[in-house]
N, C-alpha and C. Protein backbone atom coordinates (compact mmCIF):
# COMPACT_ATOMS: atom_id res chain seq x y z
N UNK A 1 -75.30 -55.99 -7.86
CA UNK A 1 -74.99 -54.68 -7.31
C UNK A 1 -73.56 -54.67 -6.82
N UNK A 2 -73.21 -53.56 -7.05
CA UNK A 2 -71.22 -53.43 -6.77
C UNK A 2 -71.42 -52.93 -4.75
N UNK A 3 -70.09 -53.59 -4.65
CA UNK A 3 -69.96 -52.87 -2.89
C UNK A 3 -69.48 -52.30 -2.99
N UNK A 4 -70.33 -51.17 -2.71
CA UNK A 4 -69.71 -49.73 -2.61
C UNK A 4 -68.98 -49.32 -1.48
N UNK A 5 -69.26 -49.69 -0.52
CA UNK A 5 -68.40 -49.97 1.03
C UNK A 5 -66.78 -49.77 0.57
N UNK A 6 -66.42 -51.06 -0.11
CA UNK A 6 -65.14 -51.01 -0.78
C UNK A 6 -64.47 -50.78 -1.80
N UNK A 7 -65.26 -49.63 -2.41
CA UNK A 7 -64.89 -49.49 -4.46
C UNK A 7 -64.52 -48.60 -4.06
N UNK A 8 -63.56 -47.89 -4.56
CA UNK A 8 -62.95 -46.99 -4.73
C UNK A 8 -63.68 -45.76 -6.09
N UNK A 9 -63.77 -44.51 -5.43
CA UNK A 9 -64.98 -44.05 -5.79
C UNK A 9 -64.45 -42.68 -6.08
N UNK A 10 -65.07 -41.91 -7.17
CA UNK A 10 -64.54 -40.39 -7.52
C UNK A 10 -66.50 -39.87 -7.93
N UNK A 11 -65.96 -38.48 -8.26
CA UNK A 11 -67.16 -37.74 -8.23
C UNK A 11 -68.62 -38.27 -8.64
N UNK A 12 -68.32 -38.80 -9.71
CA UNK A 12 -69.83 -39.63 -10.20
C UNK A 12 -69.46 -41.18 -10.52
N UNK A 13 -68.59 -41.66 -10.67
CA UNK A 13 -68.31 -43.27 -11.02
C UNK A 13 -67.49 -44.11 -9.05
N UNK A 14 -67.80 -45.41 -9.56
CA UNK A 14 -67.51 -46.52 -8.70
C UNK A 14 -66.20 -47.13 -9.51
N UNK A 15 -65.13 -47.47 -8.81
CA UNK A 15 -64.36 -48.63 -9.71
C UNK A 15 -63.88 -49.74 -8.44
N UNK A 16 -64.16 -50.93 -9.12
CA UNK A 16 -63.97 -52.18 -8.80
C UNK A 16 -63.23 -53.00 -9.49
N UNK A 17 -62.88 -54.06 -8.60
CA UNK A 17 -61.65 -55.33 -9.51
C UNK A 17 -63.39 -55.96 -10.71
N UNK A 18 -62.59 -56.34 -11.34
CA UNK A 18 -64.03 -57.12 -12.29
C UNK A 18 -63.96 -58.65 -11.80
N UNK A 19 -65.38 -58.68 -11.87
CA UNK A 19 -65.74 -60.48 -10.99
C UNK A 19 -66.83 -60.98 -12.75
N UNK A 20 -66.53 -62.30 -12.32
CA UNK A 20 -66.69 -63.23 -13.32
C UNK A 20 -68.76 -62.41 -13.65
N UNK A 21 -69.41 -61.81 -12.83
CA UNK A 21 -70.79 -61.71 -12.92
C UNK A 21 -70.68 -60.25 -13.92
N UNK A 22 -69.46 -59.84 -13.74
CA UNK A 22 -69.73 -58.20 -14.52
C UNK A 22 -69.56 -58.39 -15.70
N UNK A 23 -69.04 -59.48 -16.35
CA UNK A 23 -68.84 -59.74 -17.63
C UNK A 23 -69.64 -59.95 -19.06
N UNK A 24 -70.70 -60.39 -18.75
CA UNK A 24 -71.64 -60.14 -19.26
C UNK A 24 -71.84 -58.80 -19.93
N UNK A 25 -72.07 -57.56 -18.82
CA UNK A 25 -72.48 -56.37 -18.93
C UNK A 25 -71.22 -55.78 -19.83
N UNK A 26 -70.04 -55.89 -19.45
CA UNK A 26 -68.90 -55.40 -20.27
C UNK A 26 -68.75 -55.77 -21.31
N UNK A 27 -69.12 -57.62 -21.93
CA UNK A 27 -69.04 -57.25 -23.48
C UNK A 27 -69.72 -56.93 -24.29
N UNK A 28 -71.16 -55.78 -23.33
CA UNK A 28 -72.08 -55.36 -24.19
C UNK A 28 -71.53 -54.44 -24.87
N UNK A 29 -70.35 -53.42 -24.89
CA UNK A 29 -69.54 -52.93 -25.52
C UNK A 29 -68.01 -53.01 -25.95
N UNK A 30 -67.48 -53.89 -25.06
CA UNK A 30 -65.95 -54.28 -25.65
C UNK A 30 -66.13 -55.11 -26.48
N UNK A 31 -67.68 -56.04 -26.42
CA UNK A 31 -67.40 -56.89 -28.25
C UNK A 31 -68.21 -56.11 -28.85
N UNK A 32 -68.25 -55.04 -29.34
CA UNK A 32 -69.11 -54.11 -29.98
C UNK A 32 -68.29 -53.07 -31.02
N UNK A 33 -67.39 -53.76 -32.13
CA UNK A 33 -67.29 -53.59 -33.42
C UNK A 33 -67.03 -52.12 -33.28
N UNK A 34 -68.23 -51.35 -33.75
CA UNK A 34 -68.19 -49.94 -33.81
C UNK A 34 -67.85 -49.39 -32.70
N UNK A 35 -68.14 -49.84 -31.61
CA UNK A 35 -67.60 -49.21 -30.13
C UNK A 35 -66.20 -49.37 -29.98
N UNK A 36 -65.54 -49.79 -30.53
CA UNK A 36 -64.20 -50.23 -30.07
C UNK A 36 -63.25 -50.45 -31.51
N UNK A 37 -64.29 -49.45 -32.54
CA UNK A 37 -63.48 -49.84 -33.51
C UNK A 37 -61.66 -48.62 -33.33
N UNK A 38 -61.40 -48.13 -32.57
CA UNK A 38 -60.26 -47.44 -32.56
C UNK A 38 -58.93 -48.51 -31.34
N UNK A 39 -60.06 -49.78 -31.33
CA UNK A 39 -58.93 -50.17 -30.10
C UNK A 39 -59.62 -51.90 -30.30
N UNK A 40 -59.16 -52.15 -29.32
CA UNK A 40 -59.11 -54.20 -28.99
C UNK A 40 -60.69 -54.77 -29.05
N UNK A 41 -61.12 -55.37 -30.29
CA UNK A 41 -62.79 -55.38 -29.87
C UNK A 41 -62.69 -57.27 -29.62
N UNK A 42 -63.23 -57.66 -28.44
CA UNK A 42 -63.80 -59.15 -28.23
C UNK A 42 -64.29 -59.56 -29.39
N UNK A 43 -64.11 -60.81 -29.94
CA UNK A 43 -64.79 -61.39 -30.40
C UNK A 43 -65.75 -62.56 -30.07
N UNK A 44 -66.12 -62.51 -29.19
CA UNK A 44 -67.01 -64.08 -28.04
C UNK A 44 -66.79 -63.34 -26.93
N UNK A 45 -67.86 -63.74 -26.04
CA UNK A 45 -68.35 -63.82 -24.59
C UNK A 45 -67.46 -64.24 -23.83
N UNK A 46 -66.96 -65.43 -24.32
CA UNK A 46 -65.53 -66.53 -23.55
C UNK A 46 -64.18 -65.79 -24.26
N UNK A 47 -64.19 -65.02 -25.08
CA UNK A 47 -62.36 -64.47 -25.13
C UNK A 47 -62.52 -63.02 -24.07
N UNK A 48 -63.71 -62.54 -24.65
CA UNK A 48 -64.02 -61.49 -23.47
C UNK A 48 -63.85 -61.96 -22.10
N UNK A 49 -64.13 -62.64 -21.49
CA UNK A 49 -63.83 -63.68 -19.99
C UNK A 49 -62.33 -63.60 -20.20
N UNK A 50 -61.93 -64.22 -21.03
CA UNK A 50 -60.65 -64.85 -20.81
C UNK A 50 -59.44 -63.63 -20.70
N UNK A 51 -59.77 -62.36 -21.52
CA UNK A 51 -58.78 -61.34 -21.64
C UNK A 51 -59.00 -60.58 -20.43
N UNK A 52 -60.32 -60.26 -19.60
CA UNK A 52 -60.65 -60.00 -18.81
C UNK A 52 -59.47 -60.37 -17.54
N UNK A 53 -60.07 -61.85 -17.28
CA UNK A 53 -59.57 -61.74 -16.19
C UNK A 53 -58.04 -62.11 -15.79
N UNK A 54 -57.00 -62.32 -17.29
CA UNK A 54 -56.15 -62.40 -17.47
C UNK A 54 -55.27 -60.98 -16.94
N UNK A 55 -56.09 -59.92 -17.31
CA UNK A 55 -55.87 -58.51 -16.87
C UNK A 55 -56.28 -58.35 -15.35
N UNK A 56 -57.22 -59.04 -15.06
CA UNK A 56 -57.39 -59.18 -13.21
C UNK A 56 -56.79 -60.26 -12.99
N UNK A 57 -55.95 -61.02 -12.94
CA UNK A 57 -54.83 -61.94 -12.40
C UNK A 57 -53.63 -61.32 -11.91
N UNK A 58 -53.50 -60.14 -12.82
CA UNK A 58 -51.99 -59.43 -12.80
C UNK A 58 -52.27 -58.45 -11.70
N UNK A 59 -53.39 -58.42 -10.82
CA UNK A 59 -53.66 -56.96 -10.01
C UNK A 59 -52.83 -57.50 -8.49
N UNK A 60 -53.10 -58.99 -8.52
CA UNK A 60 -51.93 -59.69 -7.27
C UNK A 60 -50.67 -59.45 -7.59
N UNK A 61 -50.16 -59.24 -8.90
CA UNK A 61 -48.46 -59.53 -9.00
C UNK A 61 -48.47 -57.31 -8.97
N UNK A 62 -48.54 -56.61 -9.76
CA UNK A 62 -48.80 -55.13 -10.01
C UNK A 62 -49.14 -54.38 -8.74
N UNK A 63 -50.26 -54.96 -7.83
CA UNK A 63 -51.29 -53.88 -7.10
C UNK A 63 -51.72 -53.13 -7.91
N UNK A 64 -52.31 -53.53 -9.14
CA UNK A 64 -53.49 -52.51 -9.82
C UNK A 64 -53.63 -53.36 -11.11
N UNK A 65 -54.80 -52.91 -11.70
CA UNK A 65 -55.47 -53.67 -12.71
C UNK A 65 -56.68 -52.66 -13.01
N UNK A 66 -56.95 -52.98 -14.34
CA UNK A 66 -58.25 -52.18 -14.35
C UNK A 66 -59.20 -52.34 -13.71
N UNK A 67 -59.71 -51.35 -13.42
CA UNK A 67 -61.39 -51.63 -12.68
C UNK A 67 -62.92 -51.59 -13.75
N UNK A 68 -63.76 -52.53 -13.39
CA UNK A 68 -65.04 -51.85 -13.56
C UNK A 68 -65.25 -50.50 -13.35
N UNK A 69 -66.27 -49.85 -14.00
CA UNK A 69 -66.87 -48.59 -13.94
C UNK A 69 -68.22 -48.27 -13.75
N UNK A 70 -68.84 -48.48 -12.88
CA UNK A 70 -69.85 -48.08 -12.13
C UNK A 70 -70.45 -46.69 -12.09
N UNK A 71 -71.25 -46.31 -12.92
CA UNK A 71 -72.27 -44.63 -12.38
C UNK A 71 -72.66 -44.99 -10.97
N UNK A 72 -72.55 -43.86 -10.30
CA UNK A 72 -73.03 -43.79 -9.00
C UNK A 72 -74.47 -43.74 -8.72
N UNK A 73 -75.11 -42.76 -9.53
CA UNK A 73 -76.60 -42.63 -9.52
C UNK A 73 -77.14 -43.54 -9.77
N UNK A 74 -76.76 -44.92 -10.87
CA UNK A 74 -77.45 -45.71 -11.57
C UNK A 74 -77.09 -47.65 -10.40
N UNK A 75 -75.70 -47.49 -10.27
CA UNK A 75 -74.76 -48.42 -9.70
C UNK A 75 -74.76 -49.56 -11.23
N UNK A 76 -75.02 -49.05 -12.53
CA UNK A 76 -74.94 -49.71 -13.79
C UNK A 76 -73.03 -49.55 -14.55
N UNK A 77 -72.63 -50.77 -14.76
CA UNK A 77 -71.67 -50.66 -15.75
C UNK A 77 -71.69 -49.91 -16.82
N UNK A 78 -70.78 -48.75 -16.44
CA UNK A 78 -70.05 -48.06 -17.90
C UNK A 78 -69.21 -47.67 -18.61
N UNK A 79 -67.96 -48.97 -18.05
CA UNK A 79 -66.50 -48.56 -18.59
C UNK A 79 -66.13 -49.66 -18.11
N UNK A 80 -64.81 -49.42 -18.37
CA UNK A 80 -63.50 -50.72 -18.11
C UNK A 80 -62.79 -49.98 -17.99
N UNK A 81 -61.83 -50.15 -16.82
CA UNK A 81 -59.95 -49.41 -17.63
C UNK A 81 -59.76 -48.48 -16.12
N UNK A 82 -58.56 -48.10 -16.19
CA UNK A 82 -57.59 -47.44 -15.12
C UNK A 82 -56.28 -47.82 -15.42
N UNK A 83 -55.41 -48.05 -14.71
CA UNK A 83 -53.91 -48.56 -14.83
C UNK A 83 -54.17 -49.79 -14.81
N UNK A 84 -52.77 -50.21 -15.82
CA UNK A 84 -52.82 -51.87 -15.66
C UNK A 84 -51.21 -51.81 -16.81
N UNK A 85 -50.66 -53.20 -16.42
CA UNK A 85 -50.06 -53.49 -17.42
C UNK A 85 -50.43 -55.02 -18.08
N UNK A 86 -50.28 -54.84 -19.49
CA UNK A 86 -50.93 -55.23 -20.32
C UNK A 86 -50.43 -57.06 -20.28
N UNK A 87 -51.65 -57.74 -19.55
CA UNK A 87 -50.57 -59.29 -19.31
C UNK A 87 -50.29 -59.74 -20.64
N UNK A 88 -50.97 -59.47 -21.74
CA UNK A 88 -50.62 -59.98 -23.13
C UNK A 88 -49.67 -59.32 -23.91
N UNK A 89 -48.92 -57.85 -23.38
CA UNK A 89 -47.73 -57.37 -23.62
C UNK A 89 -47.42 -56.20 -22.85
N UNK A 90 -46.45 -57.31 -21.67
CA UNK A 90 -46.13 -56.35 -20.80
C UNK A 90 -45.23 -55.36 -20.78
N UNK A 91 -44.19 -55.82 -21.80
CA UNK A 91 -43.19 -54.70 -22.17
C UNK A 91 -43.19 -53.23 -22.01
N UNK A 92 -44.48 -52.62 -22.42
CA UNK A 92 -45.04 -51.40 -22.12
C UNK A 92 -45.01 -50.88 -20.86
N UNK A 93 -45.03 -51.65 -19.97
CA UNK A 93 -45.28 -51.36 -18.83
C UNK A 93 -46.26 -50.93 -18.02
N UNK A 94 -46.76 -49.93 -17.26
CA UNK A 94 -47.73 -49.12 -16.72
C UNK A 94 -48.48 -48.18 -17.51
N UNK A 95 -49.67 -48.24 -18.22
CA UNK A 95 -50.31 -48.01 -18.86
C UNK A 95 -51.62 -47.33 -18.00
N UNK A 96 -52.55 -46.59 -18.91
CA UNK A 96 -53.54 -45.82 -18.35
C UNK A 96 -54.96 -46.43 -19.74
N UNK A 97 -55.79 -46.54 -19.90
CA UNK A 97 -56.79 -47.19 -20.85
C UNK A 97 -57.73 -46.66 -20.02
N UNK A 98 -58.72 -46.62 -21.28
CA UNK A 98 -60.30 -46.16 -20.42
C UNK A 98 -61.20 -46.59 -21.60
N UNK A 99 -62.20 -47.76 -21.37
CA UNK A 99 -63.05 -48.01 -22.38
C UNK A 99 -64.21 -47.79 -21.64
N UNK A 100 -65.28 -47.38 -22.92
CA UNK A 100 -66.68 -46.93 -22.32
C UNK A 100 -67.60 -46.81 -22.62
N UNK A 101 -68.95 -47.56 -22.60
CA UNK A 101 -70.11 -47.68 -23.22
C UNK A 101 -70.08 -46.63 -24.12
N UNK A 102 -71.00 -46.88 -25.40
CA UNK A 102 -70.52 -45.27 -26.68
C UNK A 102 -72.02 -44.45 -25.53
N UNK A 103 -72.51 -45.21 -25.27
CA UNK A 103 -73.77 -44.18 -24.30
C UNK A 103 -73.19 -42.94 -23.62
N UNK A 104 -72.13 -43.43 -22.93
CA UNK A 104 -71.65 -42.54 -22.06
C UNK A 104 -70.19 -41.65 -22.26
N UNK A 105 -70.08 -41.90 -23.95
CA UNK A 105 -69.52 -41.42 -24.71
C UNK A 105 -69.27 -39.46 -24.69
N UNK A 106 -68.03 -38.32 -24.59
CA UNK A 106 -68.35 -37.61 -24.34
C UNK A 106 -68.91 -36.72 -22.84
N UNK A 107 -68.64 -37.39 -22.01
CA UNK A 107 -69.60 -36.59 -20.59
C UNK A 107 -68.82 -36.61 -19.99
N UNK A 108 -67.22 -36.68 -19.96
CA UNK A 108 -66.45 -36.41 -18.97
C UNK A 108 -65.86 -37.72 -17.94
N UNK A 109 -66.64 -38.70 -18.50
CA UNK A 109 -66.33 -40.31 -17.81
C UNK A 109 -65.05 -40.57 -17.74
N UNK A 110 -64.10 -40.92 -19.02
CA UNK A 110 -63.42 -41.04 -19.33
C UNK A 110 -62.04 -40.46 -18.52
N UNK A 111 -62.02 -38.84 -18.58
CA UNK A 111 -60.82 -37.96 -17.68
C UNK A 111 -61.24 -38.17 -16.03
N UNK A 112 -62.53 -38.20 -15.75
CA UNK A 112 -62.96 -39.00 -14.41
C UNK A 112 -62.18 -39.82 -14.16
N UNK A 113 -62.25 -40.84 -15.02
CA UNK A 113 -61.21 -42.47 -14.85
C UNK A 113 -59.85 -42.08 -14.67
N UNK A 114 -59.66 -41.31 -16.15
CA UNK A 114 -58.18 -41.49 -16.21
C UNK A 114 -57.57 -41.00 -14.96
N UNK A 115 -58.17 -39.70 -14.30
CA UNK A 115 -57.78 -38.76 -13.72
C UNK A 115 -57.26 -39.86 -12.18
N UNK A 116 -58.47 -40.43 -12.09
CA UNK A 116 -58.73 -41.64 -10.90
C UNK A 116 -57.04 -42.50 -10.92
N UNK A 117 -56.91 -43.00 -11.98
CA UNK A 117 -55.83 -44.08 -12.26
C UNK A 117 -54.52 -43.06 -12.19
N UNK A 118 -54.48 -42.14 -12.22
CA UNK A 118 -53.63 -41.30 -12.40
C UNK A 118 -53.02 -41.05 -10.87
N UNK A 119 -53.91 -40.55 -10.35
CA UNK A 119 -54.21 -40.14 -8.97
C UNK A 119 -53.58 -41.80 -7.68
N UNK A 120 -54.45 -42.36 -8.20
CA UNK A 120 -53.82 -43.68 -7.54
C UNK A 120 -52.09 -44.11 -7.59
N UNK A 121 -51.46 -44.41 -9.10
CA UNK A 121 -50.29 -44.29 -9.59
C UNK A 121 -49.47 -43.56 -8.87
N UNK A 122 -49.70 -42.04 -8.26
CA UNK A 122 -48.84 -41.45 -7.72
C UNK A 122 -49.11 -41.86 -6.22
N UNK A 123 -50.28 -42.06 -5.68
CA UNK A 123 -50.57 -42.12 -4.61
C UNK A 123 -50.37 -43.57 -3.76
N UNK A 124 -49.98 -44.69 -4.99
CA UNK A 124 -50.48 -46.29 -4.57
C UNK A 124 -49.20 -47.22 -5.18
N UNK A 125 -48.51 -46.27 -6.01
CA UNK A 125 -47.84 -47.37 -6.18
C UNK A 125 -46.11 -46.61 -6.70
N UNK A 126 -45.52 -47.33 -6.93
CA UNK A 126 -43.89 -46.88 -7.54
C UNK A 126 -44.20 -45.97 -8.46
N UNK A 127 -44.55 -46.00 -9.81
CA UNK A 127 -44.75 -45.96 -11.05
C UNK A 127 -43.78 -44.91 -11.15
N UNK A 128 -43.05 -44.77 -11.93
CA UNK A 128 -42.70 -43.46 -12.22
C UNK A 128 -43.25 -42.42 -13.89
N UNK A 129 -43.76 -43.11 -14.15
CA UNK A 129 -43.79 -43.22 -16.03
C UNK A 129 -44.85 -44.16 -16.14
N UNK A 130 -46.41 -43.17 -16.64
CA UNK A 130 -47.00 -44.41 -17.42
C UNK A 130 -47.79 -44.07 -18.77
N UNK A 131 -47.95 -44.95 -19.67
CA UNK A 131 -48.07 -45.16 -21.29
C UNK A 131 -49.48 -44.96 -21.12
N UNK A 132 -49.61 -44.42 -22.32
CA UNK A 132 -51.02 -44.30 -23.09
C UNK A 132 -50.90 -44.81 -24.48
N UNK A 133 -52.28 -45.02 -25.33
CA UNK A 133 -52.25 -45.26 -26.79
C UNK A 133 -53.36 -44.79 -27.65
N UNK A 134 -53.14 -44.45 -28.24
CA UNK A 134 -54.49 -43.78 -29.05
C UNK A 134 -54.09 -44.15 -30.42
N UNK A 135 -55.51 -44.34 -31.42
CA UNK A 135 -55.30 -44.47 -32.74
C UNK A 135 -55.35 -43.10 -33.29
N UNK A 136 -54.72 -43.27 -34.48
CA UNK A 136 -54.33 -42.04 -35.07
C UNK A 136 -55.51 -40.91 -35.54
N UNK A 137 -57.06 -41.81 -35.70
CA UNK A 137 -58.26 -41.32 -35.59
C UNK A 137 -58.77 -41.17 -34.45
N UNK A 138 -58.78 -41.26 -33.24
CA UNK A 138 -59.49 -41.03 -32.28
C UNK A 138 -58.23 -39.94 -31.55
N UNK A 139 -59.28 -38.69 -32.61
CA UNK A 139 -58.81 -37.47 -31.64
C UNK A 139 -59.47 -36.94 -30.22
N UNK A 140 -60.38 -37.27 -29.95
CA UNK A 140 -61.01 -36.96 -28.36
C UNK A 140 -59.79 -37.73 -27.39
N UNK A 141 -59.75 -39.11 -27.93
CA UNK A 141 -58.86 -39.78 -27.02
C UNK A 141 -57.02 -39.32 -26.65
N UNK A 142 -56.36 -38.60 -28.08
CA UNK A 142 -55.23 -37.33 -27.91
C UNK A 142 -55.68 -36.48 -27.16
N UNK A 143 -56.38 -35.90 -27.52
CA UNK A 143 -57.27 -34.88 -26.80
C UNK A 143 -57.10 -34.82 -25.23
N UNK A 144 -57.47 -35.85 -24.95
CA UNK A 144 -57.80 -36.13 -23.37
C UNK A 144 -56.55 -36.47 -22.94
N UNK A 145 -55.51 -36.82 -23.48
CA UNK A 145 -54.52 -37.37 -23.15
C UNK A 145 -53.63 -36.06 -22.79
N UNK A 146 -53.56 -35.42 -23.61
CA UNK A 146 -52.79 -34.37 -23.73
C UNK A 146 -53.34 -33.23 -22.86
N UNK A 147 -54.42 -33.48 -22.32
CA UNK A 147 -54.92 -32.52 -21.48
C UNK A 147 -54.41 -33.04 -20.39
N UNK A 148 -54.45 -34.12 -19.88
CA UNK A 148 -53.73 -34.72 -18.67
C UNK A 148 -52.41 -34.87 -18.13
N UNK A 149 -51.99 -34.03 -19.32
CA UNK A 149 -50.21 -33.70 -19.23
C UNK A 149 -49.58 -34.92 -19.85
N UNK A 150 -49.68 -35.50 -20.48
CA UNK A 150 -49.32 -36.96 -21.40
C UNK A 150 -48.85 -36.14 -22.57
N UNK A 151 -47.86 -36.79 -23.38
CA UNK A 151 -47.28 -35.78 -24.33
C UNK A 151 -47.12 -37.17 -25.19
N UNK A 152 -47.20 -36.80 -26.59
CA UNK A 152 -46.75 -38.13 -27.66
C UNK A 152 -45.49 -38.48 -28.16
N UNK A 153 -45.12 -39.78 -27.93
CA UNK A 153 -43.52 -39.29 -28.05
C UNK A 153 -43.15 -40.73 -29.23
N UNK A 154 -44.15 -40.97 -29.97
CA UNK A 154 -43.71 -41.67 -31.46
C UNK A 154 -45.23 -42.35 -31.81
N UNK A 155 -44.86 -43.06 -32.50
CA UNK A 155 -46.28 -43.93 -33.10
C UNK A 155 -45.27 -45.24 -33.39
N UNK A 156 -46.63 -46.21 -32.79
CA UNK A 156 -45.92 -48.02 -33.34
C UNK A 156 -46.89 -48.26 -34.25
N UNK A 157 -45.88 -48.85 -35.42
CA UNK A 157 -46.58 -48.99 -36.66
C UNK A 157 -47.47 -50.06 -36.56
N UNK A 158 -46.56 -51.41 -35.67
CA UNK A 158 -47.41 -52.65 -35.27
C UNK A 158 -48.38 -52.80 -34.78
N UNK A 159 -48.99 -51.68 -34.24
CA UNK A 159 -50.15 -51.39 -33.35
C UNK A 159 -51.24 -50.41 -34.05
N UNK A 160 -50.55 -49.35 -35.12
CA UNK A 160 -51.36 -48.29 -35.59
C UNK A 160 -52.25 -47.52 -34.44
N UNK A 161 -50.67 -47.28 -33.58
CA UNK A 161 -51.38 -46.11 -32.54
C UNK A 161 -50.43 -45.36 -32.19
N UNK A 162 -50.46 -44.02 -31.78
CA UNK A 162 -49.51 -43.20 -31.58
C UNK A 162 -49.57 -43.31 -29.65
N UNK A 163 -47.86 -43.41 -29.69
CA UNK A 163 -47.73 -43.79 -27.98
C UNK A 163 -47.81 -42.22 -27.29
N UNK A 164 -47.97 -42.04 -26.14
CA UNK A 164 -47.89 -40.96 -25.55
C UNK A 164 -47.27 -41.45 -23.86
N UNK A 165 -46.88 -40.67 -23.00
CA UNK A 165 -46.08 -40.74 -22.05
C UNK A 165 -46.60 -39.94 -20.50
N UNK A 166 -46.60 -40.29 -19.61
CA UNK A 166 -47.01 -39.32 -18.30
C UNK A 166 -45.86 -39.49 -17.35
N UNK A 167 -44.92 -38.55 -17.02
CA UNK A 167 -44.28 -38.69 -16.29
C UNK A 167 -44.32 -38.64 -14.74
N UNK A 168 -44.61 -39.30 -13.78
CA UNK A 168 -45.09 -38.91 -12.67
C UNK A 168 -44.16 -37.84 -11.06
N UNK A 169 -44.81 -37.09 -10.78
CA UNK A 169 -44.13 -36.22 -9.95
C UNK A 169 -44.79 -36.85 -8.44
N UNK A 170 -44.00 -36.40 -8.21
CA UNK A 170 -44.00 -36.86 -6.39
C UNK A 170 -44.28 -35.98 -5.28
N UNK A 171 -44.52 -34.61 -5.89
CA UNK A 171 -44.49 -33.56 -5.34
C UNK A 171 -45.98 -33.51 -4.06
C-alpha cells in the first residue's frame, strides 16, 4: 500500500518516488510489447529494475523524477511518468512522459499526470522549458500534448518521434 500521508496527490491519482516493491506491478505494462509499442518497452523484470531506478537516482541530483501512479479509489498501480530528465539521455533536458496501464487507457489519467508534472515544474522547480515526445502514430498522445499548450517544433529521426516544447510562465 502507497503512503498517502506523503504522495503527492491530484483529483483521482496518487504519485510517489518508485520503491524497489512497485516494480513488479509496473512491468506488468512497461514490458508489455503492445502497450508500449509507440515508446521504450522492458525487456526483463531486471532491465525494468534497472531503468527504473536509474530514473529514481536522478530525483536527488534534479528534485524530480517520475512518480508511480496510484488510483485513489483502488490505491492500485496505473502509470509511471511526470517530469524527469532522461539519466540515459540527458541532453534533452526536462521532459514530461506519462506511461499507463492500456486498462486505464483513454479516461483522462494521462492529462491528470501531465497536468500534475506540469503544475509542479512551475511551482517546484527552475525549469523554464520542458520536452515532450510522441511517435508519429500515437495521435491521442499529440493530442494531449498540444492541448496542454506544448507545440511541435521538429521530429528526431534517431528516435522516430516528433519533439514538442512547453514553455513555462511564471505568472
Amino acid at each position: 500500500m502507497s503512503n498517502r500521508s506523503s504522495a503527492l496527490a491530484s483529483e483521482r491519482l496518487y504519485y510517489a518516488p518508485v520503491k524497489v516493491a512497485d516494480i513488479g506491478d509496473l512491468f506488468v505494462f512497461l514490458g508489455d510489447a503492445a502497450a508500449m509499442r509507440f515508446t521504450h518497452c522492458d525487456q526483463s523484470l531486471e532491465d525494468c529494475q534497472t531503468r527504473l531506478l536509474a530514473f529514481e537516482a536522478r530525483r536527488n541530483q534534479d528534485g524530480f523524477a517520475p512518480w508511480v501512479v496510484r488510483h485513489r479509489e483502488t490505491d492500485r498501480i496505473i502509470g509511471w511518468g511526470g517530469l524527469y530528465i532522461d539519466p540515459f539521455d540527458p541532453d534533452w533536458g526536462p521532459e514530461i512522459g506519462y506511461f499507463l496501464h492500456p486498462d486505464h487507457h483513454g479516461r483522462g489519467f494521462g492529462r491528470e499526470l501531465a497536468e500534475t508534472a506540469i503544475a509542479f515544474a512551475r511551482a517546484r522547480t527552475s525549469c523554464r522549458m520542458l520536452g515532450a515526445f510522441a511517435h508519429p502514430d500515437n495521435h491521442p498522445s499529440a493530442k494531449l500534448l498540444s492541448r496542454l499548450g506544448f507545440v511541435q517544433i521538429g521530429f528526431v529521426a534517431s528516435m522516430n518521434r516528433n519533439r514538442f516544447r512547453l514553455m513555462i510562465d511564471r505568472a
